[in-house]
Protein backbone atom coordinates (compact mmCIF):
# COMPACT_ATOMS: atom_id res chain seq x y z
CA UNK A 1 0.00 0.00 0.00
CA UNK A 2 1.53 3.42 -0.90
CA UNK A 3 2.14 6.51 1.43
CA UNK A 4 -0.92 8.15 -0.87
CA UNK A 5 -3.14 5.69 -0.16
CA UNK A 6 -2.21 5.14 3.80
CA UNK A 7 -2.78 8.95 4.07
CA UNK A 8 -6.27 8.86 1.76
CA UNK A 9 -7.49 6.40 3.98
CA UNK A 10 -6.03 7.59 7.63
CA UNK A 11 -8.36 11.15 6.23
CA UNK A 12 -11.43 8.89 5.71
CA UNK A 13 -10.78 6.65 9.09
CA UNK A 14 -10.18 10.51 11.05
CA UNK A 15 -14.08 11.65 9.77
CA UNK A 16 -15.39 8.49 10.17
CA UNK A 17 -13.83 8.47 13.78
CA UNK A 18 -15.30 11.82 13.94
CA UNK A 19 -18.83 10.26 13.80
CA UNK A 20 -18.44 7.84 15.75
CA UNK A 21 -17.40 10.38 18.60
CA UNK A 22 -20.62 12.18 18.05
CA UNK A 23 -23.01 8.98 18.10
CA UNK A 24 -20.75 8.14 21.36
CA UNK A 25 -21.86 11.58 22.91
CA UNK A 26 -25.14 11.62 21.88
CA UNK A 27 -26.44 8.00 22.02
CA UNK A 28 -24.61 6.65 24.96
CA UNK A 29 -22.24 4.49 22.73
CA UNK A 30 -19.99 2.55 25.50
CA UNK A 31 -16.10 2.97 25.40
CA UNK A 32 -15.77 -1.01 24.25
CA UNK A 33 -18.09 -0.23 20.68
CA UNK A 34 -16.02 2.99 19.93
CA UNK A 35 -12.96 1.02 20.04
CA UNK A 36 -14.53 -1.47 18.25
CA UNK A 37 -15.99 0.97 15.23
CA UNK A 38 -12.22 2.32 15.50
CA UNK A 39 -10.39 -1.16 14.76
CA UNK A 40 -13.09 -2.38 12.32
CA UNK A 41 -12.51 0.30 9.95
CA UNK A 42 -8.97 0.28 10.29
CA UNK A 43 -9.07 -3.50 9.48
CA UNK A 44 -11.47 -2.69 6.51
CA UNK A 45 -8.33 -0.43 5.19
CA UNK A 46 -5.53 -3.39 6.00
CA UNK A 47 -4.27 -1.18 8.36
CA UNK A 48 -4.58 -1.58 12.37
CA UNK A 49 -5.63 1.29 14.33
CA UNK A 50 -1.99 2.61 15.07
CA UNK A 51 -0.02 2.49 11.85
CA UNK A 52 -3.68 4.60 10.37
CA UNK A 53 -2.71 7.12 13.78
CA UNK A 54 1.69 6.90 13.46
CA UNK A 55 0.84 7.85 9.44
CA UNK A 56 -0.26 11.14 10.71
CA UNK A 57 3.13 11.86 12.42
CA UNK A 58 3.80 15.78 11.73
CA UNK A 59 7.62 16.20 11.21
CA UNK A 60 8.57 19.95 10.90
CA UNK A 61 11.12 20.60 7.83
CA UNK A 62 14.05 22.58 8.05
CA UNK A 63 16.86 23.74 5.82
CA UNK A 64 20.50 23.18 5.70
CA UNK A 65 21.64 26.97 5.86
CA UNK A 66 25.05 25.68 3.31
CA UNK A 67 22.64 25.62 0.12
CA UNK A 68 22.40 29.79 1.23
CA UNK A 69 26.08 30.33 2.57
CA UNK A 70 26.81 33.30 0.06
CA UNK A 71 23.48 34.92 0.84
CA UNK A 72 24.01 34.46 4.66
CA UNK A 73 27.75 36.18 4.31
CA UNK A 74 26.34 39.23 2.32
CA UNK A 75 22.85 39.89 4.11
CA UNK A 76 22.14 37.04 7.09
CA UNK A 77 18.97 39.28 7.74
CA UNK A 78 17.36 39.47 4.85
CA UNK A 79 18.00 35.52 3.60
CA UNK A 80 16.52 34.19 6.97
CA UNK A 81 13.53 35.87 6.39
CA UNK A 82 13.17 34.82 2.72
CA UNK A 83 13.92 31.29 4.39
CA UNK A 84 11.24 31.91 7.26
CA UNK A 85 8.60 33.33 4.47
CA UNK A 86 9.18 30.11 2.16
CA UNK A 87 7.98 28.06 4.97
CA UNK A 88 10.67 26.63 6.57
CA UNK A 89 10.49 25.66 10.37
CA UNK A 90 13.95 25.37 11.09
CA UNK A 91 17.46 26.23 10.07
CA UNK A 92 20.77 23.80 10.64
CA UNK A 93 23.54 25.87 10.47
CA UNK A 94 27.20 25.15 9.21
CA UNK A 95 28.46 28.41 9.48
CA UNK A 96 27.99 31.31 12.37
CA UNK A 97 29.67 33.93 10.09
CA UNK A 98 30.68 35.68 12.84
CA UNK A 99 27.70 36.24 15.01
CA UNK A 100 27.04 35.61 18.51
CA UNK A 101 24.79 33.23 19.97
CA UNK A 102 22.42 35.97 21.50
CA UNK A 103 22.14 37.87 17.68
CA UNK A 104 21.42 34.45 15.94
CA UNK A 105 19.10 33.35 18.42
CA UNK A 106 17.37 37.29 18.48
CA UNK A 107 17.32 36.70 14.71
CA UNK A 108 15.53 33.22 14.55
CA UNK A 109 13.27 34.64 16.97
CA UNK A 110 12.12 37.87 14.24
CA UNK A 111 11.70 35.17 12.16
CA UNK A 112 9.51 32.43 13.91
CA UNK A 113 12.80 30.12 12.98
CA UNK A 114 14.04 27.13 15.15
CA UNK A 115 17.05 25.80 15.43
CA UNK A 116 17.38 22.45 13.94
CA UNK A 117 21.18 21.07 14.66
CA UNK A 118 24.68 22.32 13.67
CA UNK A 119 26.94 21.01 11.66
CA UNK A 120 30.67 21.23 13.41
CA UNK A 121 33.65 18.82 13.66
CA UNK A 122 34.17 16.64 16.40
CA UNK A 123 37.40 18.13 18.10
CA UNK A 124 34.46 21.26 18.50
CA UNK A 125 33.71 19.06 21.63
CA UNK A 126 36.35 17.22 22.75
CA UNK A 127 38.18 18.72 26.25
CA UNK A 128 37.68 22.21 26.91
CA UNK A 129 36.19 23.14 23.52
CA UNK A 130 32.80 21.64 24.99
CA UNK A 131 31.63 23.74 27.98
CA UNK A 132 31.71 26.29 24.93
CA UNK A 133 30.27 24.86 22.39
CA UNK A 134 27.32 23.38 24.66
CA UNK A 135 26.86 27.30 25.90
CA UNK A 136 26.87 28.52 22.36
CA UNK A 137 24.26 25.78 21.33
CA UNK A 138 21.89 26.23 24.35
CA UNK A 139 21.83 29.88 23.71
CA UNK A 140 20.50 29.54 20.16
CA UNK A 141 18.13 26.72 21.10
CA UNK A 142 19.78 23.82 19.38
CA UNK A 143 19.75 20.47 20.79
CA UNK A 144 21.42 18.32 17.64
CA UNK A 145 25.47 18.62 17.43
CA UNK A 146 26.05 16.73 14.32
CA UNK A 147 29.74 16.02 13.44
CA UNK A 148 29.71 17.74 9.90
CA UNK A 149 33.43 15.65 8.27
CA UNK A 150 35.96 13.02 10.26
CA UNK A 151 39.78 14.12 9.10
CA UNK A 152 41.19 10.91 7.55
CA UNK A 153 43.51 10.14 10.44
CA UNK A 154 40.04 9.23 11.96
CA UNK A 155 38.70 6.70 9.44
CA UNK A 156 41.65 5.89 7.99
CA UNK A 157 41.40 2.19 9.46
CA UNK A 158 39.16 -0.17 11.18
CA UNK A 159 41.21 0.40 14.53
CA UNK A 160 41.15 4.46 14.20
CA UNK A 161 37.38 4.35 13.22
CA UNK A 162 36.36 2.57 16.66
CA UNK A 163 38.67 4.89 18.49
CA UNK A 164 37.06 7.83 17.06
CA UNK A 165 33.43 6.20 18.09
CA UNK A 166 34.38 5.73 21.15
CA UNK A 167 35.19 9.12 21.14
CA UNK A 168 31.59 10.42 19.85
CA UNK A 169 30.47 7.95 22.71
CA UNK A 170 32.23 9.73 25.61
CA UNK A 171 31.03 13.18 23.78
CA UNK A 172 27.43 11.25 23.77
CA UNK A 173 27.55 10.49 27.58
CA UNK A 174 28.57 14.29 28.44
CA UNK A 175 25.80 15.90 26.22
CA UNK A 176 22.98 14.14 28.07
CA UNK A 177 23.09 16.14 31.24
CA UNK A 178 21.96 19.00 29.25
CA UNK A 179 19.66 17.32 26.95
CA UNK A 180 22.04 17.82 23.78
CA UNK A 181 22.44 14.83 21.17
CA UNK A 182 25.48 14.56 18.98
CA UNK A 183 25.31 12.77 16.08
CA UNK A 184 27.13 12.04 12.21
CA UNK A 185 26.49 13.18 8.89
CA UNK A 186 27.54 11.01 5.99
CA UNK A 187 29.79 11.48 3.10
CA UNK A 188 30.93 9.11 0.61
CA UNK A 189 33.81 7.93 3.07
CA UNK A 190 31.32 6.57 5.35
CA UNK A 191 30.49 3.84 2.91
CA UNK A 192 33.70 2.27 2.74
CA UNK A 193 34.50 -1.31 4.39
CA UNK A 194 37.25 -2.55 5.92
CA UNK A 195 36.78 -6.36 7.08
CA UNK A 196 33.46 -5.94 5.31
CA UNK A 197 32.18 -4.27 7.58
CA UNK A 198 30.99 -0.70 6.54
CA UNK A 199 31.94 1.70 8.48
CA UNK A 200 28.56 3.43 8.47
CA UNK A 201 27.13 0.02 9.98
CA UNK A 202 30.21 0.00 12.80
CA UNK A 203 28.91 3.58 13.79
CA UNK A 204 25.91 2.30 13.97
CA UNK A 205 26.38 -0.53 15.56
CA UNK A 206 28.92 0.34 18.21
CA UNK A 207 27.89 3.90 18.70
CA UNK A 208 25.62 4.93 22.44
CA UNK A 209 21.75 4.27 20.99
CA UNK A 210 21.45 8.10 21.20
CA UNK A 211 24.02 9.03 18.64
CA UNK A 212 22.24 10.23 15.44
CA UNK A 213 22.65 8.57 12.10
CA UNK A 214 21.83 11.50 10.09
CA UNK A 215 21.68 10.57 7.08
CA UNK A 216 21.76 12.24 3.79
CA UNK A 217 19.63 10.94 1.52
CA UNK A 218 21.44 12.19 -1.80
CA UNK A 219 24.98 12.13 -0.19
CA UNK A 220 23.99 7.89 0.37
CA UNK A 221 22.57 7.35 -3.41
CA UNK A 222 25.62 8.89 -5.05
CA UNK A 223 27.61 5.86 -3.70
CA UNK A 224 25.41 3.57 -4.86
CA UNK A 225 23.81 2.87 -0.93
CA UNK A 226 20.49 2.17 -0.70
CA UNK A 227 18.92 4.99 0.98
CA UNK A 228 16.55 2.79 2.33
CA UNK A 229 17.48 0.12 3.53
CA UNK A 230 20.27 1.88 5.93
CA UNK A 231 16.83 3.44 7.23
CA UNK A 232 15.35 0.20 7.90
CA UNK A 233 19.10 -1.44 9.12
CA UNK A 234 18.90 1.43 12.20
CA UNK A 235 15.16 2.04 14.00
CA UNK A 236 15.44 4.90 15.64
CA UNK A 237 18.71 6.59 15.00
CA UNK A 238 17.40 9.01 12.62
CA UNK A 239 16.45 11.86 14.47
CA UNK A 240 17.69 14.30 11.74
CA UNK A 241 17.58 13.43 8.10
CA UNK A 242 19.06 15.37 5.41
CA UNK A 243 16.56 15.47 2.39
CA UNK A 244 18.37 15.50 -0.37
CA UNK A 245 17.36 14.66 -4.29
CA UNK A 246 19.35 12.04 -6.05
CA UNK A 247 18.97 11.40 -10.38
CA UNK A 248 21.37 9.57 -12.09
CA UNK A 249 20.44 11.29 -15.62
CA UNK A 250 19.67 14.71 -13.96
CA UNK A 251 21.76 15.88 -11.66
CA UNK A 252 20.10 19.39 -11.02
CA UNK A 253 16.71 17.12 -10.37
CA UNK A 254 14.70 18.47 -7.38
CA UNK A 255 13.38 16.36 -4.47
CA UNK A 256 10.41 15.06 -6.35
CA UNK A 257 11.74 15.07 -9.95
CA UNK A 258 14.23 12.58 -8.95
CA UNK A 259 14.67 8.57 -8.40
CA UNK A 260 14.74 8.14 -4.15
CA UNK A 261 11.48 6.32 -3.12
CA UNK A 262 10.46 9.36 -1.03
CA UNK A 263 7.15 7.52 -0.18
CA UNK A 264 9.10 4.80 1.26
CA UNK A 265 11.38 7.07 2.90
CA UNK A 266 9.01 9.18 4.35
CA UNK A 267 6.89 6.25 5.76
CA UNK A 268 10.06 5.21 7.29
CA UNK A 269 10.64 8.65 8.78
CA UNK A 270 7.20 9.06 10.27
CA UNK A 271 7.24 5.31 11.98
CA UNK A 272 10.59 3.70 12.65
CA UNK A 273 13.43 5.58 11.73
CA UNK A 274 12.12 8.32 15.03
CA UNK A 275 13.07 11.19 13.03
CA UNK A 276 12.23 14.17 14.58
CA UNK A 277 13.12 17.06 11.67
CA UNK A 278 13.15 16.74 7.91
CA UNK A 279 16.01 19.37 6.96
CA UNK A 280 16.09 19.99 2.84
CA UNK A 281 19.42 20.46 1.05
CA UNK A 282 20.05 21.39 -2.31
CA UNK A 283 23.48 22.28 -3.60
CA UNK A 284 23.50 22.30 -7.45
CA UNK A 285 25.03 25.03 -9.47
CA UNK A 286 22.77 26.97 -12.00
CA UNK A 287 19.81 27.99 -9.85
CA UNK A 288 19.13 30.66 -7.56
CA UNK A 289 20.20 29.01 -4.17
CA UNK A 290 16.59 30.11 -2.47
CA UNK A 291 14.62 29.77 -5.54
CA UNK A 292 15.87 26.21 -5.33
CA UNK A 293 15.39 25.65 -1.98
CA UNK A 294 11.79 26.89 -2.38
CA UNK A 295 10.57 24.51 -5.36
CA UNK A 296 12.40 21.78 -3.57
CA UNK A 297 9.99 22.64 -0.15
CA UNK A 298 7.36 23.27 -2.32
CA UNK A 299 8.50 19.83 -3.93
CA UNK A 300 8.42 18.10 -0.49
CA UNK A 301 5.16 19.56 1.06
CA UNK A 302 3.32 17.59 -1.97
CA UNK A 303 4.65 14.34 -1.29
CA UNK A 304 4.08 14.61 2.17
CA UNK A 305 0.27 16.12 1.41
């Protein structure tokens, strides 16, 4: 059964619950038939009562604030509110350009913007680095440190890669007292085995349950990785996912326009995978950074309609 469908009929099981409600309040129905009228028509639609319920999962979207770094640089102002008026919940940033935490947060305030994550490197909060960078973060609101690259010294064998989760681990442990996650963002690198084993799946599976996988959903296809089915490999671990479009004969497709199973994906993201934000990225050369980033939203709102 396709996303479409599941949401057609979770619309049509929502007014028909709707009904039932009112014939509850106004002929006495007892709690055990309501339940019942619930689960019948859920089983009429294949569906049982939660997946029809977990379909309706609202996930706020955000952007990656790299598809807009030359805009930021020359007028910060002026391109969060374009980003704010698009319809963008959120902004992940990879770059402060300067500002403090108390002007970026005053200016995702103006602009109804949250702060989805931040994409900085690891030594960022290793030793003393992290009393600052945990101060910096709770003063603009963000609870998601995502480790944005891993130098090669850190990945550049199967011994150095566990060393440098057992690193993210200990970073992990010392977040939690203030509610902060830290998680990883792919590149191709990621992807590569040694015993293997790939090193995305080591993360995985030897990194603290509360490290986020964030995937990037174009970042994975180029490689030939099956978006997918690292989604399904890792319940829960993607609390953050970049959404990113992926064509093998267009490579300036939009999210949409492309070949990712976004109805798959998104299914995924609203029941298993735990993710909390969406956060579009689009990089291509030869559009207008926000124009893109607003057809690509615009893009994404329909398949999620």
């Amino acid at each position: 059964m396709t996303l479409a469908i599941r949401r057609h009929l979770c619309k049509l099981f929502l007014n028909v619950l709707m009904g039932v409600v009112m014939t509850r309040l106004n002929s006495g129905l007892n709690r055990r038939r309501f339940l019942q009228a619930g689960s019948m028509f859920a089983v009429a639609a294949g569906m049982n009562l939660s997946s029809l319920l977990a379909a309706r999962k609202q996930i706020p979207i955000g952007v990656q604030l790299y598809c807009v770094r030359r805009e930021l640089a020359e007028d910060m102002e002026g391109t969060l509110a374009q980003i704010a008026a698009i319809g963008f919940q959120g902004v992940e940033f990879a770059d402060y350009f300067g500002r403090s935490a108390r002007e970026l947060r005053a200016l995702l305030d103006k602009n109804g913007l949250k702060c989805c994550g931040t994409h900085i490197m690891l030594e960022d909060m290793l030793g003393d680095k992290l009393e600052e960078t945990i101060e910096f973060n709770q003063a603009i609101g963000n609870p998601y440190l995502i480790i944005r690259w891993l130098g090669e010294e850190r990945r550049n064998s199967k011994s150095s890669f566990l060393k440098t989760v057992e690193l993210i681990n200990e970073v992990s442990a010392n977040l939690e007292p203030d509610g902060m996650k830290v998680g990883y963002h792919n590149h191709d690198y990621i992807f590569k085995s040694f015993d293997g084993e790939m090193l995305w799946n080591m993360l995985a599976d030897e990194a603290d349950s509360r490290v986020i996988l964030q995937l990037d959903t174009g970042n994975a296809s180029m490689t030939g990785v099956d978006a997918v089915g690292l989604l399904r490999r890792n319940n829960g671990r993607a609390g953050t996912i970049h959404i990113k479009p992926y064509s093998s004969k267009r490579r300036d497709a939009f999210i949409g326009d492309d070949e990712l199973a976004w109805d798959t994906i998104i299914e995924l993201c609203e029941g298993p995978a735990g993710t909390e934000w969406y956060i579009v990225e689009y990089e291509e050369e030869g559009h207008d950074p926000v124009d893109a980033l607003r057809q690509n939203y615009l893009n994404f709102k329909k398949l999620l309609s």
